[in-house]
Protein backbone atom coordinates (compact mmCIF):
# COMPACT_ATOMS: atom_id res chain seq x y z
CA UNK A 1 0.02 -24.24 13.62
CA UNK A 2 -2.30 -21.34 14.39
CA UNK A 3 -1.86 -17.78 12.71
CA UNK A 4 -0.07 -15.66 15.28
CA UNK A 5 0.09 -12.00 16.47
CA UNK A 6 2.42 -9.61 14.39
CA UNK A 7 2.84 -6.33 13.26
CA UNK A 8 -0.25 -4.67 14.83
CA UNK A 9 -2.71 -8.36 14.51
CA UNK A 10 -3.08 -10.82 12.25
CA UNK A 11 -2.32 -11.06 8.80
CA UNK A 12 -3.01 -14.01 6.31
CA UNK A 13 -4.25 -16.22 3.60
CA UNK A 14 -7.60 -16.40 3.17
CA UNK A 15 -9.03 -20.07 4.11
CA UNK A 16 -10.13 -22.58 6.13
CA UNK A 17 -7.98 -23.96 9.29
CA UNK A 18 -6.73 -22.15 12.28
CA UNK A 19 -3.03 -21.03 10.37
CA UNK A 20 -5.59 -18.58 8.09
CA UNK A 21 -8.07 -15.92 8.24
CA UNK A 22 -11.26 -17.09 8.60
CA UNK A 23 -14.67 -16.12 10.54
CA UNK A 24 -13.49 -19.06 13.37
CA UNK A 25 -10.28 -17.43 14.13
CA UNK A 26 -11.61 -14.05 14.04
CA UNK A 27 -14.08 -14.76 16.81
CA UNK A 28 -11.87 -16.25 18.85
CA UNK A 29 -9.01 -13.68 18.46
CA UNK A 30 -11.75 -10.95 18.84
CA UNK A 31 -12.53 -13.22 21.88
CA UNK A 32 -9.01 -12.99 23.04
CA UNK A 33 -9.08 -9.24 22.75
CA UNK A 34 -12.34 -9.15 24.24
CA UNK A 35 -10.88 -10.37 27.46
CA UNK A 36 -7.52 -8.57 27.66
CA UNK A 37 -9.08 -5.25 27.84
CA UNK A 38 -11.91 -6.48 30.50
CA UNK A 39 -8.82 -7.77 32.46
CA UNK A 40 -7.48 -3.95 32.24
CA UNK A 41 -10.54 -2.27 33.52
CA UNK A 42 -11.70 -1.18 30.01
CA UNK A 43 -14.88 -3.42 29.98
CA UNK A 44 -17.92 -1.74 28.84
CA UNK A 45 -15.85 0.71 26.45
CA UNK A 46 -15.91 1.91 22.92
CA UNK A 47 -14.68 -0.10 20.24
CA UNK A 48 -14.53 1.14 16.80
CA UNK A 49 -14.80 -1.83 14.19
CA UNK A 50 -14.19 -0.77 10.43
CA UNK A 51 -13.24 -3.06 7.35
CA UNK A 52 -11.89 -2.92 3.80
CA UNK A 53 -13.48 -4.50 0.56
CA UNK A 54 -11.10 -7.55 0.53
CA UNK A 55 -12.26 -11.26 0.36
CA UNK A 56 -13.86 -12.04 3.59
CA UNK A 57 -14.12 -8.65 5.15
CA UNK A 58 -17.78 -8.42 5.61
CA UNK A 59 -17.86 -11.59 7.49
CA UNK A 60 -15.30 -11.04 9.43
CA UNK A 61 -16.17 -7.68 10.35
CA UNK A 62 -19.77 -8.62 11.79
CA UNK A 63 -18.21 -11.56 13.44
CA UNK A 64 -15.29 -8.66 15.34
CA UNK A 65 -18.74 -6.27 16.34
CA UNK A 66 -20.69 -8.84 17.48
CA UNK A 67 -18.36 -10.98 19.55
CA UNK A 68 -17.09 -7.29 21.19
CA UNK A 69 -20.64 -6.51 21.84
CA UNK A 70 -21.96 -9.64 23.50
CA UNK A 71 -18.74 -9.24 25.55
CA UNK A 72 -20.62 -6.13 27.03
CA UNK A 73 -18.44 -3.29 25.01
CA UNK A 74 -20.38 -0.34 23.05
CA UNK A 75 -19.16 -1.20 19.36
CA UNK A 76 -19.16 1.36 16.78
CA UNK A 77 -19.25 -0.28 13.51
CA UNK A 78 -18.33 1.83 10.17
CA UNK A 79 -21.44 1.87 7.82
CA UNK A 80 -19.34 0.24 4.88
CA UNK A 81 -16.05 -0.42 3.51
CA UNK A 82 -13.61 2.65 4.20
CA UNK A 83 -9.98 3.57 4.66
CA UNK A 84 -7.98 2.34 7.43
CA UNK A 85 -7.15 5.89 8.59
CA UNK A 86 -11.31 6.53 9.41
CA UNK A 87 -10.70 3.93 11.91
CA UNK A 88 -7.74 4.88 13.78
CA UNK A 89 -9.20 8.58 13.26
CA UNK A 90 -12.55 7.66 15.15
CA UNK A 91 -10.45 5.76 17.76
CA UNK A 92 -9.04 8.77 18.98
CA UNK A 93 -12.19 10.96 18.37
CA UNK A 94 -14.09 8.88 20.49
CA UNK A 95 -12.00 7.94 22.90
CA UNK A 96 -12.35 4.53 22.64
CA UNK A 97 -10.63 1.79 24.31
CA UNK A 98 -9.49 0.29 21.41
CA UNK A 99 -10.33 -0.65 17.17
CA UNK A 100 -10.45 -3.17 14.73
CA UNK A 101 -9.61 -2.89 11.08
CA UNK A 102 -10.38 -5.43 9.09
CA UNK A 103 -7.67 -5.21 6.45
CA UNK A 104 -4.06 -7.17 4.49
CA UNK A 105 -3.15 -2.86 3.45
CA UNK A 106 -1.30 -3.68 0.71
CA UNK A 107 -1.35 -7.72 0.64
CA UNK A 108 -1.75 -9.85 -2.07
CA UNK A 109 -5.34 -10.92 -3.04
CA UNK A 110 -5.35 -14.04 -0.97
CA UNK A 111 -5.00 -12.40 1.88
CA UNK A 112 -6.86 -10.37 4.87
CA UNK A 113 -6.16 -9.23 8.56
CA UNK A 114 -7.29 -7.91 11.58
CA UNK A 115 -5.53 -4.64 12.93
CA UNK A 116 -5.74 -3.65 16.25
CA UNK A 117 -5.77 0.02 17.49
CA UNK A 118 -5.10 0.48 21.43
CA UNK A 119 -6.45 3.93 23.66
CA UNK A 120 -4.97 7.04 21.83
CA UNK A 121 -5.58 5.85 18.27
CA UNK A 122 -1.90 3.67 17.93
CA UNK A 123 -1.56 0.39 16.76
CA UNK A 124 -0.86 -1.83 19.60
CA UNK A 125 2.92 -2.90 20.83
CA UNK A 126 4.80 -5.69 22.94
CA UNK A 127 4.07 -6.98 25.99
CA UNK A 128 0.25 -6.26 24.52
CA UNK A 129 0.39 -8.74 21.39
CA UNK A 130 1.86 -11.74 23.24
CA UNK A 131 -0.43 -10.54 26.26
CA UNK A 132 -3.85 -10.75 23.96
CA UNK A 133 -2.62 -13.85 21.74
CA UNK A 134 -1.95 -15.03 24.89
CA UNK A 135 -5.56 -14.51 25.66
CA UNK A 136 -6.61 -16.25 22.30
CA UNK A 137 -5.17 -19.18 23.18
CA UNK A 138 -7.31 -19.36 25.96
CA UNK A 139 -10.44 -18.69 24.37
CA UNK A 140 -13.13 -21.65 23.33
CA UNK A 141 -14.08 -23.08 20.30
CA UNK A 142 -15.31 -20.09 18.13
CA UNK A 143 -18.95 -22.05 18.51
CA UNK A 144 -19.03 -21.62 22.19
CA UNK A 145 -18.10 -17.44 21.80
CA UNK A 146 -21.44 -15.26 22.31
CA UNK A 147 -22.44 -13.22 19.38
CA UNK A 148 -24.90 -10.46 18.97
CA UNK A 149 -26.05 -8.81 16.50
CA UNK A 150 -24.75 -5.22 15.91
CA UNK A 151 -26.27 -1.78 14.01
CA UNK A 152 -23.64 0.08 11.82
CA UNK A 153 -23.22 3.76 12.53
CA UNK A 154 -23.91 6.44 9.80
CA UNK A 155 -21.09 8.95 8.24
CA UNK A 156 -21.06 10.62 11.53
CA UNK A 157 -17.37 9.55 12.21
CA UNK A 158 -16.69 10.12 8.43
CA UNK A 159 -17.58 13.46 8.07
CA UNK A 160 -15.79 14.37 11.27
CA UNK A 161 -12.98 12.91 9.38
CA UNK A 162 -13.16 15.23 6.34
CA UNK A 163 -13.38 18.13 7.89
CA UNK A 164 -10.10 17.91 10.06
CA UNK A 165 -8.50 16.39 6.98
CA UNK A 166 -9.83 20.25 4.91
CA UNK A 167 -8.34 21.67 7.66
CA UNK A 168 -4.88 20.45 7.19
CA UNK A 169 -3.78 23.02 3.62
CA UNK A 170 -1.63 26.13 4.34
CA UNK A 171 -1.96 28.00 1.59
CA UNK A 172 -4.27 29.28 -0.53
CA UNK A 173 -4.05 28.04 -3.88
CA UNK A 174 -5.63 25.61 -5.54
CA UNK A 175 -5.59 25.82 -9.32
CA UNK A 176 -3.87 22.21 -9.37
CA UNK A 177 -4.85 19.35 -11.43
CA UNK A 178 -4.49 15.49 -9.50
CA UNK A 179 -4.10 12.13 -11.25
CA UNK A 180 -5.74 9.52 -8.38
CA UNK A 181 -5.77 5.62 -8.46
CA UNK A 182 -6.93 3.38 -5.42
CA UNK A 183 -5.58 0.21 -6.83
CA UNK A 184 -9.30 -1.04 -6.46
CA UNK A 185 -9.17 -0.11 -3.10
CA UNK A 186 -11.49 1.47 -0.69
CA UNK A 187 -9.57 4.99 -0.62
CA UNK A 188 -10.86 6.29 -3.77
CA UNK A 189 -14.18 8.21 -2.99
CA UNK A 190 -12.79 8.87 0.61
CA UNK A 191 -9.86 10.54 -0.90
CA UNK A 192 -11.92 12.34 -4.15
CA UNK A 193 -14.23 13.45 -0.66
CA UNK A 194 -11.43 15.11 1.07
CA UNK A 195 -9.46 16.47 -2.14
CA UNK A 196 -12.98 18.39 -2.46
CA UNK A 197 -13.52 19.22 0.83
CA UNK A 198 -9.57 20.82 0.38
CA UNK A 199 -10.64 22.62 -2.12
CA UNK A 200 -9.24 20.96 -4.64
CA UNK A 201 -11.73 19.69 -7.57
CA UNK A 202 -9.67 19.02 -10.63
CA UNK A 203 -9.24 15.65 -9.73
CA UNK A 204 -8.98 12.45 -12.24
CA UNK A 205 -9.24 9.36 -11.47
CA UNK A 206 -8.24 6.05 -13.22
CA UNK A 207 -11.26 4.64 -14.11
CA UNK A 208 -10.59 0.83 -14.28
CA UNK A 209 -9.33 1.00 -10.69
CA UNK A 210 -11.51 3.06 -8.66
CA UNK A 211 -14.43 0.53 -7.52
CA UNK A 212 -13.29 -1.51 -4.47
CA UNK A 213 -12.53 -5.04 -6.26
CA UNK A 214 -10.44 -7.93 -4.01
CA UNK A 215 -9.41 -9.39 -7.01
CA UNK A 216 -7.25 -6.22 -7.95
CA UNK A 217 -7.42 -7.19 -11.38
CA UNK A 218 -5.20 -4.71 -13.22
CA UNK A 219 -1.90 -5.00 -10.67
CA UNK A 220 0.30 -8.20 -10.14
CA UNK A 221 0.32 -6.71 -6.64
CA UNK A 222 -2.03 -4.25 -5.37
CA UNK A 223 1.12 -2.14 -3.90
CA UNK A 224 2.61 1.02 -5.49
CA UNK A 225 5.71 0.63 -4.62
CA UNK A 226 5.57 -2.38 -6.71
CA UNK A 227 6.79 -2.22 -10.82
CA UNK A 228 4.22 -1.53 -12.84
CA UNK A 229 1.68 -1.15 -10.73
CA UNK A 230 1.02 2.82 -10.86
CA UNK A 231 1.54 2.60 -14.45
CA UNK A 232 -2.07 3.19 -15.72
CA UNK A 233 -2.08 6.13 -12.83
CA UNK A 234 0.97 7.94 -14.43
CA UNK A 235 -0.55 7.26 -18.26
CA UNK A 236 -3.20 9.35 -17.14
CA UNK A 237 -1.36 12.11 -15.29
CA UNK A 238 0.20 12.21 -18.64
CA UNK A 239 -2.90 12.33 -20.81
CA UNK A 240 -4.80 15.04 -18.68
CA UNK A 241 -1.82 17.61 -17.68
CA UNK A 242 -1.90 17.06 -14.47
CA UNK A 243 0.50 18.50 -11.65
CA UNK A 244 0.82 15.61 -9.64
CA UNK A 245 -0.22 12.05 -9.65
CA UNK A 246 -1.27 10.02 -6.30
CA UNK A 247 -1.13 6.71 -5.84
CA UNK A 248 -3.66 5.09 -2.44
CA UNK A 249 -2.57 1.32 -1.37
CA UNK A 250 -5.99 -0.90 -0.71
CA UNK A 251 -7.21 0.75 2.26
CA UNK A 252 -5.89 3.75 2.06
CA UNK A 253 -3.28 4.89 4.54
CA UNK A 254 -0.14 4.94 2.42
CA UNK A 255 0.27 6.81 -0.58
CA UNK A 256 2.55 7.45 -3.03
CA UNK A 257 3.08 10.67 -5.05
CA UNK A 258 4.32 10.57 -9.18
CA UNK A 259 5.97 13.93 -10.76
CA UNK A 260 6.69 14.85 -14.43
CA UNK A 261 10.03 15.12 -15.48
CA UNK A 262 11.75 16.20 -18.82
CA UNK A 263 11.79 12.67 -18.95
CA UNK A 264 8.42 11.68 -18.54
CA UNK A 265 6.27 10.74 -15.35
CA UNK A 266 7.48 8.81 -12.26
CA UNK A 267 7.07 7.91 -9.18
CA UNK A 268 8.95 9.49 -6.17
CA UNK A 269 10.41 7.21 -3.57
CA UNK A 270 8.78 7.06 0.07
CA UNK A 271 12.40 9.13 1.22
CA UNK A 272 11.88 11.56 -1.01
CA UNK A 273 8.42 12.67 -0.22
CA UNK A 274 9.60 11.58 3.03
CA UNK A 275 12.07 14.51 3.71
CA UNK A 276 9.53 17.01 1.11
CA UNK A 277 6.78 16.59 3.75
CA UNK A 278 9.15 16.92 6.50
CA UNK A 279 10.32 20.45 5.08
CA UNK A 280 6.97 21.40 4.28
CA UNK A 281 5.56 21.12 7.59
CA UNK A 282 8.30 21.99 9.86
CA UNK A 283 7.90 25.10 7.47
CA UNK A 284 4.74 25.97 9.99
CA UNK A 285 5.21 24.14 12.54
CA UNK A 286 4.65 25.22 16.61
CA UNK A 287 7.31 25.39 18.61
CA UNK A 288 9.79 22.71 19.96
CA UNK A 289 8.83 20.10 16.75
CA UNK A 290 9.79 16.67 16.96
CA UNK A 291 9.74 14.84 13.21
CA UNK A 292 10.42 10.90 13.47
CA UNK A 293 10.94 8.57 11.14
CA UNK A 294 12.95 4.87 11.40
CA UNK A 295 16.46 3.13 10.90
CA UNK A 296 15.12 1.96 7.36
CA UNK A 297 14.89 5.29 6.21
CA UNK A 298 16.74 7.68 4.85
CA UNK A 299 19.42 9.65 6.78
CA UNK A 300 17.92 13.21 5.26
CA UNK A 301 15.29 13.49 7.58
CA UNK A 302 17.92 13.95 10.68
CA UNK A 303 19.75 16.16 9.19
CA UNK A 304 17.05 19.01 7.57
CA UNK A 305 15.86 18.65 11.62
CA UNK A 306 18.85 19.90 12.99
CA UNK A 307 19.39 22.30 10.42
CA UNK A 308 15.12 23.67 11.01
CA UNK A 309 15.79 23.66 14.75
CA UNK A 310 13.41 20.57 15.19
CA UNK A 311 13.86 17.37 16.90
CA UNK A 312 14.40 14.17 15.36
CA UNK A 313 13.40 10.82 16.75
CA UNK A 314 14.82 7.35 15.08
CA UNK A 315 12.47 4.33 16.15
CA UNK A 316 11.98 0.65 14.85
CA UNK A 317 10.32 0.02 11.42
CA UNK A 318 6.58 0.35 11.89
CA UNK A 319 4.09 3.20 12.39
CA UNK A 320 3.71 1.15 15.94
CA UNK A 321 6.67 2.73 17.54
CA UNK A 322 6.64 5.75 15.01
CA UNK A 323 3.55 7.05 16.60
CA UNK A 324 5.09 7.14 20.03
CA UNK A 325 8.09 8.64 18.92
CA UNK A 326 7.45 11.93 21.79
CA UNK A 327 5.84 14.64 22.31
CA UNK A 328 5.50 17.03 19.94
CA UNK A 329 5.76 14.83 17.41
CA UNK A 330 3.78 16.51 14.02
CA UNK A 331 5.14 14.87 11.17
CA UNK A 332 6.38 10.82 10.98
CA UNK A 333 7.08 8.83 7.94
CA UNK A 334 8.70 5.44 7.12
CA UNK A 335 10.01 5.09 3.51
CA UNK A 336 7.13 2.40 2.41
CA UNK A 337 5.43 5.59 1.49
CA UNK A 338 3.96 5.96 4.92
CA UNK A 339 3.07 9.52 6.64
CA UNK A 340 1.52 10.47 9.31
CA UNK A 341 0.75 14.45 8.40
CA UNK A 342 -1.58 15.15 10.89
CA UNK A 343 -0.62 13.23 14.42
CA UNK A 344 -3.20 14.56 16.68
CA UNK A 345 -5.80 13.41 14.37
CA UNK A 346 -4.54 10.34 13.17
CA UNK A 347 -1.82 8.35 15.12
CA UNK A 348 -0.82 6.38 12.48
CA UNK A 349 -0.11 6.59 8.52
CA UNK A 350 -2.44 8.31 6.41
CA UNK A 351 -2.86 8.05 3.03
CA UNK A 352 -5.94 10.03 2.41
CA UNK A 353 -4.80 12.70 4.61
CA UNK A 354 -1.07 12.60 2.92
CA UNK A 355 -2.80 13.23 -0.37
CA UNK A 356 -4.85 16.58 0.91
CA UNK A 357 -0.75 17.84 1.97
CA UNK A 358 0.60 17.16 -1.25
CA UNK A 359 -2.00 18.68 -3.20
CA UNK A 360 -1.83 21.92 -1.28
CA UNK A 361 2.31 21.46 -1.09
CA UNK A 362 2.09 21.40 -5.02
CA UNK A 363 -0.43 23.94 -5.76
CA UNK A 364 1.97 26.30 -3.45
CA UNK A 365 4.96 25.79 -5.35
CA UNK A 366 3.27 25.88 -8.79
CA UNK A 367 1.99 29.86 -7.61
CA UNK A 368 5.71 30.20 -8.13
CA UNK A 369 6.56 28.65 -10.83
CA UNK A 370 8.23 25.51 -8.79
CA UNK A 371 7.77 21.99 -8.14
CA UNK A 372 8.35 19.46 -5.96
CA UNK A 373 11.76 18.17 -7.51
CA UNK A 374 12.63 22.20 -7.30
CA UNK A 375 12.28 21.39 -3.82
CA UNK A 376 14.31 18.34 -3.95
CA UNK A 377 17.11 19.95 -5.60
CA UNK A 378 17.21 23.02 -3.22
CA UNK A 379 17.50 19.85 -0.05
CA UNK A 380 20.13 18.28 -1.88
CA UNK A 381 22.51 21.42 -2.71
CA UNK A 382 21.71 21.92 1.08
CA UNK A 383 22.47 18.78 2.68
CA UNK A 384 24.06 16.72 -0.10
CA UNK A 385 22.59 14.24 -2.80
CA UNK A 386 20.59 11.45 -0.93
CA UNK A 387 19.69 8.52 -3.72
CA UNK A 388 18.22 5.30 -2.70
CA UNK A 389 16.76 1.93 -3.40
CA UNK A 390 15.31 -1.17 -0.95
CA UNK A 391 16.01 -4.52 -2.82
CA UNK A 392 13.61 -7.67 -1.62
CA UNK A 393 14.96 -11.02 -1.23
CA UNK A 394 11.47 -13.66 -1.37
CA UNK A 395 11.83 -16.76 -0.25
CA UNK A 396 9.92 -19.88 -0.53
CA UNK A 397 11.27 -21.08 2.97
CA UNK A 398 11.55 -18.65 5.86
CA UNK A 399 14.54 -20.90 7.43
CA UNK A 400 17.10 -19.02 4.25
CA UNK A 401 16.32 -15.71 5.81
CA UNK A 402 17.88 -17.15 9.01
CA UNK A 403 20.28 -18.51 7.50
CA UNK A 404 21.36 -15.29 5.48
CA UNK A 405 21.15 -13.25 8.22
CA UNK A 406 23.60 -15.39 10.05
CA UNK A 407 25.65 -15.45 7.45
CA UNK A 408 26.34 -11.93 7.51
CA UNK A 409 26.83 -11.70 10.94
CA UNK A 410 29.28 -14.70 10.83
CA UNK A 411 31.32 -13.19 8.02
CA UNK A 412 30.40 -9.70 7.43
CA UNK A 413 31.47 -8.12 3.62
CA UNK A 414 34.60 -5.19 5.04
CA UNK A 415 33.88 -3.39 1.53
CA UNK A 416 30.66 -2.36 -0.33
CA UNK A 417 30.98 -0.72 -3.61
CA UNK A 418 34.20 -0.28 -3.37
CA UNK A 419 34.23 1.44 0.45
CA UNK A 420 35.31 -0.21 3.88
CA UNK A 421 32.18 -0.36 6.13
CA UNK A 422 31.75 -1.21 9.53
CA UNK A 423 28.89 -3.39 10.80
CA UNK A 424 26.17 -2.51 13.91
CA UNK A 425 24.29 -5.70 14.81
CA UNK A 426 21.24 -4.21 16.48
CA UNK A 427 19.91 -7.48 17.71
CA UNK A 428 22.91 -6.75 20.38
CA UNK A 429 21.82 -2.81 21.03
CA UNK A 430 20.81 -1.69 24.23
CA UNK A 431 17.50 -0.02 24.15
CA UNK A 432 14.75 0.97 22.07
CA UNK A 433 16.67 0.25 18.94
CA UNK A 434 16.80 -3.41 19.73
CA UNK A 435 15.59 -5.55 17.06
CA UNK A 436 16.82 -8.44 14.38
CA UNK A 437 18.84 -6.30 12.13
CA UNK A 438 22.21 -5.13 10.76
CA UNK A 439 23.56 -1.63 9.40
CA UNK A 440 26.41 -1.64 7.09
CA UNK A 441 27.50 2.35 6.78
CA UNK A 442 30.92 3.37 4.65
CA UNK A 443 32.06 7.28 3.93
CA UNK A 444 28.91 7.24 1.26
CA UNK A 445 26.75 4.27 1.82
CA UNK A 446 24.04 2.98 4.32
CA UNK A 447 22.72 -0.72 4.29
CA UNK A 448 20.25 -1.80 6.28
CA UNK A 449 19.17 -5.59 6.10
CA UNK A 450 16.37 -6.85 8.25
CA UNK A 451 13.55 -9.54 7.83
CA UNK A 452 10.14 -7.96 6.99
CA UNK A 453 7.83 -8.24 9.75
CA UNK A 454 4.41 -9.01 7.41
CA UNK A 455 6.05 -10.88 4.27
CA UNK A 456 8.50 -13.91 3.33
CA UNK A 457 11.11 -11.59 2.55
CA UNK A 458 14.79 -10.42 3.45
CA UNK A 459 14.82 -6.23 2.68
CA UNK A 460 17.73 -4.60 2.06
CA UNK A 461 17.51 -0.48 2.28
CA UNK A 462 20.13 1.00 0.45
CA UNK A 463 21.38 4.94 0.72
CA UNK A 464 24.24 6.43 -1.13
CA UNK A 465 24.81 10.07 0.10
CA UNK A 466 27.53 12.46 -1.96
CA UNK A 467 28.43 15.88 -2.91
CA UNK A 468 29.57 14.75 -6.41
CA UNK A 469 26.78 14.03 -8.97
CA UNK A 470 23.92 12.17 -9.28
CA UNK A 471 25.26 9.83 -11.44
CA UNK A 472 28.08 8.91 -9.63
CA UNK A 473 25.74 8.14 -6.33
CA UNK A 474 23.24 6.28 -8.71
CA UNK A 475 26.68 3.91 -9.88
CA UNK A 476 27.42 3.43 -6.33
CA UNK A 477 23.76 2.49 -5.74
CA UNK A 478 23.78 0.16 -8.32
CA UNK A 479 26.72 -1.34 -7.06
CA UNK A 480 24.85 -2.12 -3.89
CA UNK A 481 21.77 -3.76 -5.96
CA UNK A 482 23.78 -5.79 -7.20
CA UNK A 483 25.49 -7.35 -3.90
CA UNK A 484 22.15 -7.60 -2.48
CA UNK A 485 20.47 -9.38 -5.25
CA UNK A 486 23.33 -11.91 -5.23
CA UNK A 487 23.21 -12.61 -1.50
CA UNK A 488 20.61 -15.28 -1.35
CA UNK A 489 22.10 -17.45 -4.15
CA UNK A 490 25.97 -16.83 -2.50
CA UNK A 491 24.47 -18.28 1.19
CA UNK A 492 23.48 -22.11 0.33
C-alpha cells in the first residue's frame, strides 16, 4: 500500500516504506503536485512552503522547496518552524498558486503530513486530490526527481501576518490577563507576537510547554480537546488570576479557550466559543453577512443568524468546504475548536488569530463587569439551552467502522434517550451535503455519526437542545454517551 490523499494531503506515521511519511514519498508527492499545476497553466508560480517542529519536518520541508523549484516554480520557503495559519496567510498575500505545510496539526507524535493550499489560500478539494495523487502515481522513483537547493525567506511574510492579525480587536480595552500553552507546539511565540502586537501584554505562558518539542512530552495527546491535556494551562490560569486561558494545538490554527467558574477553571467546548465568536462578530459585521459552520456542529449557530439578520451556510466537516461556504462569508467555525475569524486574511482556521478575538472579546466584556459565560447565558435564554458532547469510537481495524455504520443503517435505534427520532442517511442526499454519514434528530436531540476523515475512529456529535434546565439537557446528554459508547461492543 502507498499513503494516499485525504483531508487536504497526506497524513501519517513517521517511517520508512511508501504507506508512511518519509523524505521518498514527499518528493514524489511534491513531484505529483509539481505536475498537476504545470498541467493547469500555473508553471512558473509562487509556492509558499512552511513546516512545523514535528519529527521529520525539516527534511521534508527542503525536500517540498527544492523538488517545486527544480520544477521551475518561485518557492517561498518560511525561515523556520511556524504556525500553519502563516502559510495559508502568505498564500493568499502573495498570490501564489498554491502551499505546502508540513504538518500532523494535532496528531500523535509518530506522525507528520503534508497540507496542501490551492490559489486563494483554501485547502484543496475533490476532483483536485484524486487529480494530483493521480499525478503521484505517475511520478519516478524519488531518486530520479530533480532537486535544487532553495534560500528561506526572512519574517517578511510574518510580520505582514501580525499586523493584519493587530488589526482584527474592536474595542479598546485591554487590561486583561491570558493563560497561553502551545502543547510544545510552534504557536507559542507567534501567538505571544500577535497578543502584543493586539495590545495585549499580560500574557503567561506555561513554561514546560512552550519550546517546540515533537515528543510532546507532558500530553498523552498533543490535542486540547483531549482529557487532561490543558490541565497544566488551566493550573496556571488559576495561579496567576487570569481572565481567560488559551489553549494552541501543534501548529497553531485551532485553539481552544478555558473560563473560571464558581466551580473552578474549564475548558469551553468548540460550539460554545463557536456560537460566542459568531455573536461577537456579526456584532460589527458589513452588510449582507454570511457565518458557516458544518452538520457536526451545533444547531445554535443557524439560529442566532436568522435572528442577527445574517446568512447561514451548513457545509461538510472540514475547513475545505467551510472556506467556500459564499460570499460574504466573515466568520466559519467547526466544533474541533476551529475558527476562521478573519476570512479575507486567512481562508482557513486560525488559531493564532482566534486567540487575538478572544482576548479583545474578553477584555470588552470585563469593562462591564461580564464574561463570556454572561454571554452564554444571555444566547441560551434567547434561543434555548444548547449542551453537547462528541463521543469517539477507536478502533484497531477500520473494517468495524464499516461494519457499525451499516449496522445502523440496516436497523436504525426509533428512540434515543427516551425520544422517537427519525434517521437522514446523507450518503443518499442530493447535493453538497453528500457524504458517509447519518443524523439521528428527536424533539430535543441531534446525533450525528460519521467516520473521521484523518483518524481510526467512528465520532458521534451529540446535541441536546431544551427550554427546561441545564440539568435536565445534561441527563439527556448523558443518556446519549452512553448509547454511543456501547455501540461498538453491541455490533460484533
Amino acid at each position: 500500500m502507498t499513503l494516499r490523499f485525504g483531508t487536504a494531503g497526506l497524513r501519517g506515521p513517521v517511517g520508512d516504506g511508501p504507506d508512511r511519511m518519509n523524505v521518498p514519498v514527499v518528493v514524489r508527492a511534491t513531484a505529483g503536485l509539481a505536475r498537476w499545476l504545470t498541467d493547469r497553466g500555473h508553471g512558473g508560480g509562487t509556492v509558499v512552503v512552511g513546516r512545523d517542529a514535528r519529527t521529520g519536518s525539516a527534511d521534508f520541508f527542503a525536500a517540498a522547496a527544492e523538488v517545486l523549484a527544480a520544477a521551475g516554480f518561485d518557492v517561498v520557503a518560511l525561515p523556520r518552524p511556524l504556525p500553519t495559519p502563516v502559510t495559508a496567510f502568505a498564500v493568499r498575500d502573495l498570490g501564489a498558486v498554491a502551499g505546502v505545510q508540513i504538518t500532523a496539526s494535532h496528531n500523535p507524535a509518530g506522525d507528520n503530513g503534508y497540507k496542501v493550499y490551492l490559489s486563494g489560500g483554501a485547502q484543496l478539494v475533490a476532483p483536485a486530490d484524486r487529480e494530483i495523487e493521480a499525478a503521484i502515481d505517475a511520478a519516478p522513483d524519488a531518486a530520479q526527481i530533480p532537486r535544487t537547493t532553495v534560500v528561506t525567506s526572512g519574517d517578511e511574510l510574518l510580520e505582514r501576518y501580525l499586523a493584519r492579525v493587530a488589526t482584527l480587536p474592536r474595542s479598546s480595552r485591554r487590561d486583561v490577563r491570558i493563560a497561553l500553552t502551545p502543547l510544545h507546539g510552534v504557536g507559542g511565540e507567534t501567538a505571544v507576537a500577535a497578543l502584543r502586537a493586539a495590545g495585549f501584554d499580560d500574557v503567561h505562558v506555561v513554561a514546560s510547554q512552550f519550546a517546540p518539542d515533537p515528543a510532546f512530552p507532558t500530553v498523552a495527546f498533543p490535542n486540547p480537546e483531549e482529557p487532561g491535556a490543558s490541565d497544566a494551562l488551566l493550573a496556571l490560569a488559576s495561579a496567576v488570576g487570569a481572565d481567560v486561558a488559551l489553549a494552541l494545538d501543534p501548529d497553531a490554527d485551532r485553539c481552544a479557550v478555558g473560563v473560571p467558574t464558581a466551580d473552578g477553571w474549564r475548558m469551553l467546548r468548540g460550539d460554545e466559543t463557536g456560537v460566542l465568536l459568531g455573536e461577537r462578530i456579526l456584532g460589527s459585521a458589513p452588510p449582507d453577512p454570511l457565518v458557516a459552520t458544518t452538520i457536526v456542529s451545533s444547531t445554535l449557530l443557524g439560529k442566532l443568524a436568522a435572528a442577527r439578520g445574517a446568512r447561514f451556510a451548513q457545509t461538510l466537516t472540514g475547513f475545505k468546504w467551510l472556506a467556500r461556504a459564499g460570499d460574504g462569508l466573515v466568520y466559519a467555525y467547526e466544533e474541533a475548536i476551529g475558527h476562521c475569524v478573519d476570512p479575507d486574511a486567512v481562508r482557513d482556521k486560525d488559531g493564532i488569530a482566534t486567540a487575538v478575538v478572544v482576548a479583545d472579546f474578553v477584555a470588552a466584556l470585563k469593562a462591564s463587569g461580564r464574561t463570556l459565560l454572561d454571554t452564554l447565558d444571555d444566547l441560551y435564554r434567547e434561543f434555548g439551552i444548547h449542551v453537547g458532547d462528541q463521543v469517539s469510537l477507536r478502533v484497531d481495524d477500520l473494517s468495524r467502522i464499516d461494519e457499525i455504520m451499516a449496522h445502523l443503517r440496516s436497523s436504525p435505534p426509533r428512540t434515543l434517550a427516551g425520544e422517537a427520532v427519525t434517521v437522514t442517511d446523507l450518503a443518499a442526499a442530493d447535493g453538497p451535503l453528500n457524504t458517509d454519514a447519518l443524523v439521528f434528530e428527536g424533539p430535543t436531540v441531534r446525533v450525528v455519526v460519521r467516520p473521521s476523515g484523518t483518524e481510526p475512529k467512528l465520532k458521534f456529535y451529540l446535541e441536546v437542545v431544551t427550554d427546561i434546565d441545564r440539568s435536565t439537557a445534561e441527563t439527556t446528554l448523558g443518556a446519549l454517551r452512553e448509547w454511543a459508547s456501547a455501540l461498538g461492543d453491541s455490533v460484533l
